[in-house]
Protein backbone atom coordinates (compact mmCIF):
# COMPACT_ATOMS: atom_id res chain seq x y z
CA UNK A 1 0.00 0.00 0.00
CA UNK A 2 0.72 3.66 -0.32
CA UNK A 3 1.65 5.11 3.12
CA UNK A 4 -0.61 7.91 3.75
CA UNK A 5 0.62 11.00 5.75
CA UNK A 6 -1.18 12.03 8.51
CA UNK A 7 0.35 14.87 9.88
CA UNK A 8 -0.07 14.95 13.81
CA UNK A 9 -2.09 18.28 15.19
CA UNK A 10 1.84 19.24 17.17
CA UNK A 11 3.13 19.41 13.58
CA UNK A 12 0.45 21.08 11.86
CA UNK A 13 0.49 23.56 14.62
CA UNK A 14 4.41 23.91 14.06
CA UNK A 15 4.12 24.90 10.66
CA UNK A 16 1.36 27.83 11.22
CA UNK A 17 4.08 29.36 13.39
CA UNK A 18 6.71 29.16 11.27
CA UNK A 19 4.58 30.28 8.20
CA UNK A 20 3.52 33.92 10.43
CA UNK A 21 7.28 33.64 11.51
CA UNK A 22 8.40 33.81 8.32
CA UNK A 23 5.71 36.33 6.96
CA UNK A 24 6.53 38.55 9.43
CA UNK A 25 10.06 39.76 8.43
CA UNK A 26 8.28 40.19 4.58
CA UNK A 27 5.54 42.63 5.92
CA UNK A 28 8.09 44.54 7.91
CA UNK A 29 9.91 45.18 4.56
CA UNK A 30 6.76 45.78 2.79
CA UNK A 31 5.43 48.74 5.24
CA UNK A 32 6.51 51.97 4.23
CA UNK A 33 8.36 53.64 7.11
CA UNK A 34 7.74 57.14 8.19
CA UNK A 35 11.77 57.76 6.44
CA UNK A 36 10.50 57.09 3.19
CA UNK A 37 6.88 59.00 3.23
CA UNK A 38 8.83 62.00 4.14
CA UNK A 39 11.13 61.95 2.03
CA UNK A 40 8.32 61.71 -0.54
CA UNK A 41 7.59 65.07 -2.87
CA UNK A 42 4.86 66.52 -2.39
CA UNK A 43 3.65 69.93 -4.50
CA UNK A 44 1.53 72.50 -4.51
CA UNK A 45 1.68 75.28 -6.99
CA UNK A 46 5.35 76.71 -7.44
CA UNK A 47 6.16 75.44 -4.06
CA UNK A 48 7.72 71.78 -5.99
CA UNK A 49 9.00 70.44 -2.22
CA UNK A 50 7.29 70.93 0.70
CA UNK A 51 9.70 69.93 3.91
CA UNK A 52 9.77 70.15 7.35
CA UNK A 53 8.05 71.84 9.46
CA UNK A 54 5.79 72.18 6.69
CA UNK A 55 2.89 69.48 6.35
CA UNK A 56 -0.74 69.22 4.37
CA UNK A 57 -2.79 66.70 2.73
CA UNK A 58 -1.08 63.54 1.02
CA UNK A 59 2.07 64.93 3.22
CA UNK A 60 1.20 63.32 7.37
CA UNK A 61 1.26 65.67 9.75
CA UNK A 62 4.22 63.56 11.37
CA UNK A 63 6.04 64.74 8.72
CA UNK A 64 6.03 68.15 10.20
CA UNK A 65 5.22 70.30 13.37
CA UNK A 66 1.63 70.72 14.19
CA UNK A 67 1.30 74.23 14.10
CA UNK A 68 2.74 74.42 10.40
CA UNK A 69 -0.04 73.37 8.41
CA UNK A 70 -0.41 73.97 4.92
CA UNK A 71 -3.49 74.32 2.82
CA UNK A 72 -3.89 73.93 -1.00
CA UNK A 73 -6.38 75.79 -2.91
CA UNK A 74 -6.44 76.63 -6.62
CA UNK A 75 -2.73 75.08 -6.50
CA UNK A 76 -1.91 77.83 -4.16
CA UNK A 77 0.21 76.62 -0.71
CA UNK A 78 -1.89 78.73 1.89
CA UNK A 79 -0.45 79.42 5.51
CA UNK A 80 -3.16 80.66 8.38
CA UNK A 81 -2.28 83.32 10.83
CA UNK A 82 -5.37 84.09 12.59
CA UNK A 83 -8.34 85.62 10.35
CA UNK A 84 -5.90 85.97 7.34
CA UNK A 85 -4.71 83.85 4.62
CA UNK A 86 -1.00 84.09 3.56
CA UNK A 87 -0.05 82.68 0.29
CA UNK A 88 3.70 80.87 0.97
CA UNK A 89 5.75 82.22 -2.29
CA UNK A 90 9.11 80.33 -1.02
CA UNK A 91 10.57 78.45 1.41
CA UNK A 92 14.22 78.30 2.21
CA UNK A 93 14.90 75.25 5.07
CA UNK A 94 18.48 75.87 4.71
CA UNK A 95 18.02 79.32 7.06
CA UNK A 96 14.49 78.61 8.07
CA UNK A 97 12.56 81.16 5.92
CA UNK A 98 9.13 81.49 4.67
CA UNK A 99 8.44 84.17 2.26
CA UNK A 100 4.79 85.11 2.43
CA UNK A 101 2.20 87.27 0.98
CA UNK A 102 -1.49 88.50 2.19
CA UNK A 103 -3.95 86.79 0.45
CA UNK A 104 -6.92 89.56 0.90
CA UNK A 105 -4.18 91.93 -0.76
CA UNK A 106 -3.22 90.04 -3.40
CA UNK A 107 -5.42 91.36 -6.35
CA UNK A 108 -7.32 94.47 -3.77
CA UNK A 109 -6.05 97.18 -1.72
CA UNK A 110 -9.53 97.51 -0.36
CA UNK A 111 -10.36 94.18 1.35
CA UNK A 112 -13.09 93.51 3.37
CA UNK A 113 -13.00 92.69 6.62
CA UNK A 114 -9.81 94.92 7.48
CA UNK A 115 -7.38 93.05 9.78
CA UNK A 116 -3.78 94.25 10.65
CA UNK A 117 -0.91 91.66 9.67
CA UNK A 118 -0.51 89.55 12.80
CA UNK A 119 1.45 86.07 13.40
CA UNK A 120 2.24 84.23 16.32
CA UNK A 121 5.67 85.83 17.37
CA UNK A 122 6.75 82.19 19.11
CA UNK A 123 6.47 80.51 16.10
CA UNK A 124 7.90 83.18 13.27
CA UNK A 125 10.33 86.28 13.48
CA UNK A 126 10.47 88.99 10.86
CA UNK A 127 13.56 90.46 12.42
CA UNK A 128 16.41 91.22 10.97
CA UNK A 129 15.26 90.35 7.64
CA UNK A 130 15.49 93.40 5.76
CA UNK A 131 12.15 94.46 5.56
CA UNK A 132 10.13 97.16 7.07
CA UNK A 133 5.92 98.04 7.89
CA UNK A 134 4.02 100.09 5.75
CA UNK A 135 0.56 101.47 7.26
CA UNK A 136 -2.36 101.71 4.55
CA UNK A 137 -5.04 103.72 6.13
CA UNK A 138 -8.81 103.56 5.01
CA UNK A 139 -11.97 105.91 5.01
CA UNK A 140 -10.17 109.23 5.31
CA UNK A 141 -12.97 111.28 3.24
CA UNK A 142 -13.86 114.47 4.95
CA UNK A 143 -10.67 115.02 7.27
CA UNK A 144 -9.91 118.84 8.06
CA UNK A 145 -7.27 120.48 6.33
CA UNK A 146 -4.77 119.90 3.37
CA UNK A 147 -3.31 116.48 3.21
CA UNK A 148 0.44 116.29 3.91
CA UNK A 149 1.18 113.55 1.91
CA UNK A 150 1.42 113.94 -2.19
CA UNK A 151 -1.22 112.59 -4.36
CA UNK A 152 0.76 109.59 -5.64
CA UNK A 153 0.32 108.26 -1.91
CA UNK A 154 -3.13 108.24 -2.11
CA UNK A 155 -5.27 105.37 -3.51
CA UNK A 156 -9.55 105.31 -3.48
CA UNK A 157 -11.75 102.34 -2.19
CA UNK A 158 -15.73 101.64 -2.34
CA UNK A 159 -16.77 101.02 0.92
CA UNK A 160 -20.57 100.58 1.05
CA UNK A 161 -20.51 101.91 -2.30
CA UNK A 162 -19.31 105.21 -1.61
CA UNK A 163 -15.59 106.33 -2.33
CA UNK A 164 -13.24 106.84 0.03
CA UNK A 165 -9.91 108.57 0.12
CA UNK A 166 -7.05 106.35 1.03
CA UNK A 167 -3.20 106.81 1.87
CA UNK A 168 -0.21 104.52 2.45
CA UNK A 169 2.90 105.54 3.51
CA UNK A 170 5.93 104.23 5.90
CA UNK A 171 4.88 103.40 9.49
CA UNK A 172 8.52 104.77 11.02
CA UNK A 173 8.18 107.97 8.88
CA UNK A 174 4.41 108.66 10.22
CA UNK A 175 5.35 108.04 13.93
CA UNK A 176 7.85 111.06 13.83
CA UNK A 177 6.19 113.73 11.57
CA UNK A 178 3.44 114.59 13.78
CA UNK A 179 1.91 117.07 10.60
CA UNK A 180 1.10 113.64 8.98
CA UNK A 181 0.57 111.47 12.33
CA UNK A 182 -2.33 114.12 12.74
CA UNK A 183 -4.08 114.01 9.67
CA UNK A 184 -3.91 110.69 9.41
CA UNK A 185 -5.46 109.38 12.79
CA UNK A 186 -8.83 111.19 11.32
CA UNK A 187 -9.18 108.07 9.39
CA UNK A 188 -11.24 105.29 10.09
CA UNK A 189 -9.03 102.43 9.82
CA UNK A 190 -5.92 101.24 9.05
CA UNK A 191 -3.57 98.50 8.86
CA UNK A 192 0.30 97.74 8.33
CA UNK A 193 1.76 95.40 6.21
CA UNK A 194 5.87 94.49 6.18
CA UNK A 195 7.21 95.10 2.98
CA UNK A 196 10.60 94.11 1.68
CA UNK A 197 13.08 97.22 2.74
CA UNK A 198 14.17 97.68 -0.71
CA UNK A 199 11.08 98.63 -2.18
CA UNK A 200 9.90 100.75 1.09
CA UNK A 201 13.59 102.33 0.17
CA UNK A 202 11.77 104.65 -2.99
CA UNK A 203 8.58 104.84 -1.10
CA UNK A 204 9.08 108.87 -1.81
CA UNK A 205 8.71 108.33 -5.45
CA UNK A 206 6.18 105.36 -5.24
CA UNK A 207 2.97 104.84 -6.75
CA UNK A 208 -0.41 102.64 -5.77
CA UNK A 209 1.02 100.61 -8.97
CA UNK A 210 4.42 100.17 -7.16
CA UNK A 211 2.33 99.32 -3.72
CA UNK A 212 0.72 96.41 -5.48
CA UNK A 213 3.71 94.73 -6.63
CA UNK A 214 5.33 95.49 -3.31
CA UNK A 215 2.21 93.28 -1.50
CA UNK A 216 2.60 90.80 -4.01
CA UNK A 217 6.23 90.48 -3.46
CA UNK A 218 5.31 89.19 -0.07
CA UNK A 219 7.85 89.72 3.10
CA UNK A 220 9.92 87.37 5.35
CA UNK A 221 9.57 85.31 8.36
CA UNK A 222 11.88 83.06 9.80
CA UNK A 223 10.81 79.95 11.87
CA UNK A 224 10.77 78.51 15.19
CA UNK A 225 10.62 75.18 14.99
CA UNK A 226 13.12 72.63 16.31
CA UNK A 227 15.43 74.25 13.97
CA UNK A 228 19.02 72.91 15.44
CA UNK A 229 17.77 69.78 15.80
CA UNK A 230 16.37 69.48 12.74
CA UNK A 231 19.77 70.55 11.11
CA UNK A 232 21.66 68.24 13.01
CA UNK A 233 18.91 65.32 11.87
CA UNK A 234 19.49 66.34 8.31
CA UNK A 235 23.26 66.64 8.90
CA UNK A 236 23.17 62.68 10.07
CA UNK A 237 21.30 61.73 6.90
CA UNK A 238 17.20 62.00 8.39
CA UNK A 239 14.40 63.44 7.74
CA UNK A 240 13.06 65.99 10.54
CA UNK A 241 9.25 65.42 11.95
CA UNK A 242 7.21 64.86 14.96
CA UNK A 243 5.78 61.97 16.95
CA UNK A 244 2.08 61.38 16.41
CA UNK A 245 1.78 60.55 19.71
CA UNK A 246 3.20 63.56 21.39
CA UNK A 247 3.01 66.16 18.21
CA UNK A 248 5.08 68.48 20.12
CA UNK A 249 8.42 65.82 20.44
CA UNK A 250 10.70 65.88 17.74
CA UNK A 251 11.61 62.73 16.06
CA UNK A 252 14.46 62.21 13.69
CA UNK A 253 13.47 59.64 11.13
CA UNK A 254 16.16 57.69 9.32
CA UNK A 255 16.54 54.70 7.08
CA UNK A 256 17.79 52.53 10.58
CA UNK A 257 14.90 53.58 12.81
CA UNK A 258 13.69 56.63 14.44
CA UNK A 259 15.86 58.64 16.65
CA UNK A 260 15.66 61.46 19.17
CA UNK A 261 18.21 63.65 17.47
CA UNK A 262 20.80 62.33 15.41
CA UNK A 263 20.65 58.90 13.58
CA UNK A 264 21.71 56.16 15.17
CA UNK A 265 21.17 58.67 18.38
CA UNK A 266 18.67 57.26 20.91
CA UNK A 267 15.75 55.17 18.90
CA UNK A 268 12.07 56.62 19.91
CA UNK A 269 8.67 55.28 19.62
CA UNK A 270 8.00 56.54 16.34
CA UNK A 271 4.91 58.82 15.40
CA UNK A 272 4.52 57.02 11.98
CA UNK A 273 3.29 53.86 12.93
CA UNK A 274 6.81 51.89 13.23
CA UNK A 275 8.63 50.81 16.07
CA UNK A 276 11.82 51.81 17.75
CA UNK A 277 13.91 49.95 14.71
CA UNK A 278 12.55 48.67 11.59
CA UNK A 279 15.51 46.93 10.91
CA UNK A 280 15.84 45.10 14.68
CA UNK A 281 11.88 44.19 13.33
CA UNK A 282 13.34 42.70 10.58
CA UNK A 283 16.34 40.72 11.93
CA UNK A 284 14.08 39.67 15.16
CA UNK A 285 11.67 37.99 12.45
CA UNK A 286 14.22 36.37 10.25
CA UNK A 287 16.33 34.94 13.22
CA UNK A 288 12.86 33.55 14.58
CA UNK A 289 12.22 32.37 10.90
CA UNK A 290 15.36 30.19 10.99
CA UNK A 291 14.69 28.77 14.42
CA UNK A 292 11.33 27.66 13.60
CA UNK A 293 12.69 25.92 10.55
CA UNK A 294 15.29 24.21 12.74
CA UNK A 295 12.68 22.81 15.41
CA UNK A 296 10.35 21.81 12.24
CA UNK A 297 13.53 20.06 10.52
CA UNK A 298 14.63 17.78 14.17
CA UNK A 299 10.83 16.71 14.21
CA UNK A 300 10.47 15.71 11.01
CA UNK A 301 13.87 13.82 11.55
CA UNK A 302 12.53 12.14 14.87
CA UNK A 303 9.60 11.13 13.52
CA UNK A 304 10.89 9.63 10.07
CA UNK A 305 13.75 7.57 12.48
CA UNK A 306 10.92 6.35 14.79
CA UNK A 307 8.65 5.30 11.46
CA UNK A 308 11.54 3.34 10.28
CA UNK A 309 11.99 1.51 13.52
CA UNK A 310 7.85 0.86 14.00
CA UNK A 311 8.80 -1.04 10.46
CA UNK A 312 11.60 -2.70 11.13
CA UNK A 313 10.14 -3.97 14.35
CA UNK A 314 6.77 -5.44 13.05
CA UNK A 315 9.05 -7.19 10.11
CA UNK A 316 12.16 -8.31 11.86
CA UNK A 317 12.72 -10.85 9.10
CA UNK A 318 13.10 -8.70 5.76
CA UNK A 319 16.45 -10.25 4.79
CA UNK A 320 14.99 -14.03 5.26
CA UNK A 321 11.89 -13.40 3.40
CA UNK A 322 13.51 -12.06 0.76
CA UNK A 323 15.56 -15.30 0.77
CA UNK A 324 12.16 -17.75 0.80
CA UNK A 325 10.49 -15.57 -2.21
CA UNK A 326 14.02 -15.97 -4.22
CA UNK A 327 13.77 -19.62 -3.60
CA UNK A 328 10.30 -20.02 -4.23
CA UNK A 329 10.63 -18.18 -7.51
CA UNK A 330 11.07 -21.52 -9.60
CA UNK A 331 8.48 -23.54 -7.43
CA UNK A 332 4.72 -23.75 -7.51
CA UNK A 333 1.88 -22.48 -5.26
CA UNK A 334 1.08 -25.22 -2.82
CA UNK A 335 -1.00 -27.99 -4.17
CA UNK A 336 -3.32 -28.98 -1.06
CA UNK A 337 -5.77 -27.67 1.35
CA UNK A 338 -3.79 -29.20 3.96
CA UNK A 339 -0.51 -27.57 3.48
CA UNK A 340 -2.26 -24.16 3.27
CA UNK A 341 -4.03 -24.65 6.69
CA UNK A 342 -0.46 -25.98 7.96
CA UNK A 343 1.47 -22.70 6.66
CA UNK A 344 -1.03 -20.43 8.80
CA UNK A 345 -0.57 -21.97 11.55
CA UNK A 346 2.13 -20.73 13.87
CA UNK A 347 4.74 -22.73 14.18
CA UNK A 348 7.91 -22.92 16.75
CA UNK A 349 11.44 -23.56 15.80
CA UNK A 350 12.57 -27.05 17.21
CA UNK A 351 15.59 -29.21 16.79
CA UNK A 352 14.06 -31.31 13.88
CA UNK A 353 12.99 -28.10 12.31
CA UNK A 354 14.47 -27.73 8.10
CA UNK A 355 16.16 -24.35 7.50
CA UNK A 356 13.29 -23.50 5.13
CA UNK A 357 10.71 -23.89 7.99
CA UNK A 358 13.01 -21.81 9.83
CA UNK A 359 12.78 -19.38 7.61
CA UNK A 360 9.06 -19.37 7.02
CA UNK A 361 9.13 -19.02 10.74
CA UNK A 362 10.44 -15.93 10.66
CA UNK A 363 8.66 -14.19 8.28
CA UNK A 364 5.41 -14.60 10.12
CA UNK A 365 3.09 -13.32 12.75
CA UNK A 366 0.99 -15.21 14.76
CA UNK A 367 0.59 -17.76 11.47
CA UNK A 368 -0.05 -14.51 9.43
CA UNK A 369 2.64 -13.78 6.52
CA UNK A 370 4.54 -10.95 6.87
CA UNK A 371 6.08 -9.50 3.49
CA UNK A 372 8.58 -5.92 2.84
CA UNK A 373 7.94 -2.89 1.37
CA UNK A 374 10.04 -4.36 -1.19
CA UNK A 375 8.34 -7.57 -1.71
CA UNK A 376 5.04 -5.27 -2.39
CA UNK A 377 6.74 -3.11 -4.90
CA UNK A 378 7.04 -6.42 -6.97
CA UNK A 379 3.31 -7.86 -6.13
CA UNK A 380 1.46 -4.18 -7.46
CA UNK A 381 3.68 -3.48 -9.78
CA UNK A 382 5.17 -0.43 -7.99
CA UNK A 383 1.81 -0.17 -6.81
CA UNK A 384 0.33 0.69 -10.21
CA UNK A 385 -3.37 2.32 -10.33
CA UNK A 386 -4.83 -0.35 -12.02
CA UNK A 387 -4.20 -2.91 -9.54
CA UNK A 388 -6.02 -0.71 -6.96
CA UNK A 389 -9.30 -2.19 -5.23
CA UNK A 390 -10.46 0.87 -2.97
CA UNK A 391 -9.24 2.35 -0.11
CA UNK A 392 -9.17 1.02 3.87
CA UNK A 393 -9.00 2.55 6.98
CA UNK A 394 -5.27 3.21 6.93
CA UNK A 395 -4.88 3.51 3.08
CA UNK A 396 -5.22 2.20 -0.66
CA UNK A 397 -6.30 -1.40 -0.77
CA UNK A 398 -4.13 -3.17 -4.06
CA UNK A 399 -4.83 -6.76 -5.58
CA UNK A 400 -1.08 -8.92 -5.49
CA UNK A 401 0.31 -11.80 -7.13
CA UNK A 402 3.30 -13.75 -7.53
CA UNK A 403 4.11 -13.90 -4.09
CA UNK A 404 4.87 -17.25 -3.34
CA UNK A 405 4.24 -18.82 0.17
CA UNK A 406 6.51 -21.58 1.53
């Protein structure tokens, strides 16, 4: 017959573990660690990388520092200080600058509501960045006296469908002429707007034409953001971001793992999803891999050995069998009744006993013949199909001949 494997539930039971074993080091490689999303590109308008502390959609906010968030609308990278819009012209992560413009003055000098140019003086500094404020004052219709300032200073705005008179001029100049300090605090409103010092240079010669470009031009801020340690992250080869579990703690991501500082620093719980090392992931899974495969290969061994010996034991007699189906090979099947009943009936060796019924002794159980694995091979035909009668309770059944019983 065929052996049949029947694996035992211990073994079966081996092999799920050593299949998640295994498929664990593969699905470590296959998740994408928070090193590689940001180092992705991601773009919005003329702004073609967007990088730390920057973040917005398609770009995970561990990427960045939570109070950097971008927007993008009409392909335009939009920064929120308050009530107003900025549009973010350039960034420059190399000396931490943003170069920014108000969005409500982009294509008006008469926007509606009218809020001054505020931004959270923790987070940015427009210091030192050669630039300067210019104060554009609003609804000054009806004020006493001459205006000080020349016409080319003065620009008009509809409010409530009515037009207004309008100036702009430089904040440091107004605060120490009091002739135009005077005239203009008659107006209703105003607000100032940091300009880039170059252009608030020819502000004596400047025109409402040369104000617009100004505003579009934008102004500088510089950030406030982990900035040494992200330039020592990028320094060691990572990527600067946060952790998404404590937004606030910087993380440096790098191809080995997530770190503190530095790469290769102190490893962190990561705010991407990963662990403290992707790689220790991966190494912890494969060494467990191989184990598993060892334990699997000794019980497969132990189990093969201890079939063997199960064999050997319940046909202690292969080599003399084989010796009575060699010799019976040129004799005939027995002739009587008689000598079959006598052949399965167990018999003892005794002093009188022939070597052939010594042999025959051996090669039988309890008067039942015993024959090898061998011996089979030749009966089916190396157990062909066609000699197959069904199948028993512990395997195929075959029909044999030319086995010949001494």
């Amino acid at each position: 017959m065929k052996p049949r494997l029947d694996p035992s539930p211990a073994l079966l039971a081996i092999t799920v573990v050593l299949a998640t074993i295994i498929s664990f080091p593969v699905a470590r490689c296959q998740e994408t660690s928070p090193y590689d999303i940001c180092g992705q590109s991601v773009q919005c308008g003329d702004i073609d990388k967007i990088e730390y502390p920057f973040w917005l959609s398609g770009r995970p906010q561990h990427c960045g520092h939570p109070d950097f968030q971008l927007s993008c609308r009409s392909d335009v990278p939009m920064l929120r200080f308050g009530p107003v819009d900025y549009r973010v012209l350039k960034t420059d992560s190399s000396i931490h600058t943003v170069t920014v413009a108000r969005n409500d003055l982009w294509e008006t000098l008469c926007p509606q509501p009218l809020y001054n140019t505020t931004y959270n003086t923790t987070l940015f500094n427009g210091n030192n960045l050669g630039q300067e404020d210019v104060s554009l004052y609003y609804g000054c219709q009806g004020i006493l006296g001459v205006s000080p300032l020349a016409a080319s200073f003065r620009f008009s705005c509809d409010v409530n469908q009515t037009q207004s008179d309008s100036y702009f001029y430089r904040t440091s100049l107004i605060n120490i002429d009091t002739t135009i300090s005077s005239f203009l605090v008659q107006c209703n409103s105003h607000i100032t707007v940091p300009l880039d010092q170059s252009w608030v240079n020819r502000i004596v010669t400047a025109t409402e034409s040369d104000l617009r470009q100004a505003l579009q031009d934008g102004f500088k801020l510089r950030w406030t953001a982990y900035n040494e340690e992200c330039d020592q992250c990028v320094r060691s080869g990572g990527r600067c971001g946060s952790s998404s579990t404590s937004p606030y703690q910087f993380v440096c991501y790098c191809a080995s793992g997530n770190f503190s500082a530095t790469c290769n620093n102190v490893s962190v719980e990561n705010g991407g999803g990963g662990s403290k090392s992707s790689s220790f992931g991966i190494v912890l899974g494969i060494v467990g891999g191989v184990i598993a495969v060892a334990v699997v290969g000794v019980v497969f061994f132990v189990c093969r050995r201890r079939k063997r010996r199960g064999i050997k034991a319940a046909s202690p007699a292969q080599t003399e069998t084989k010796a009575i189906l060699a010799a019976g090979g040129s004799s005939q099947a027995l002739t009587s009744d008689n000598s079959n009943f006598a052949s399965s009936i167990p018999s003892y060796p005794s002093s009188k006993t022939s070597e052939t019924s010594k042999e025959f002794v051996k090669s039988t159980y309890f008067g039942a013949q015993v024959f090898t694995y061998e011996e089979l091979e030749v009966a089916t035909d190396n157990f062909n199909d066609s000699k197959q009668l069904g199948d028993g309770g512990f395997g195929a059944v075959y029909y044999g001949n030319n086995l010949i019983y001494k």
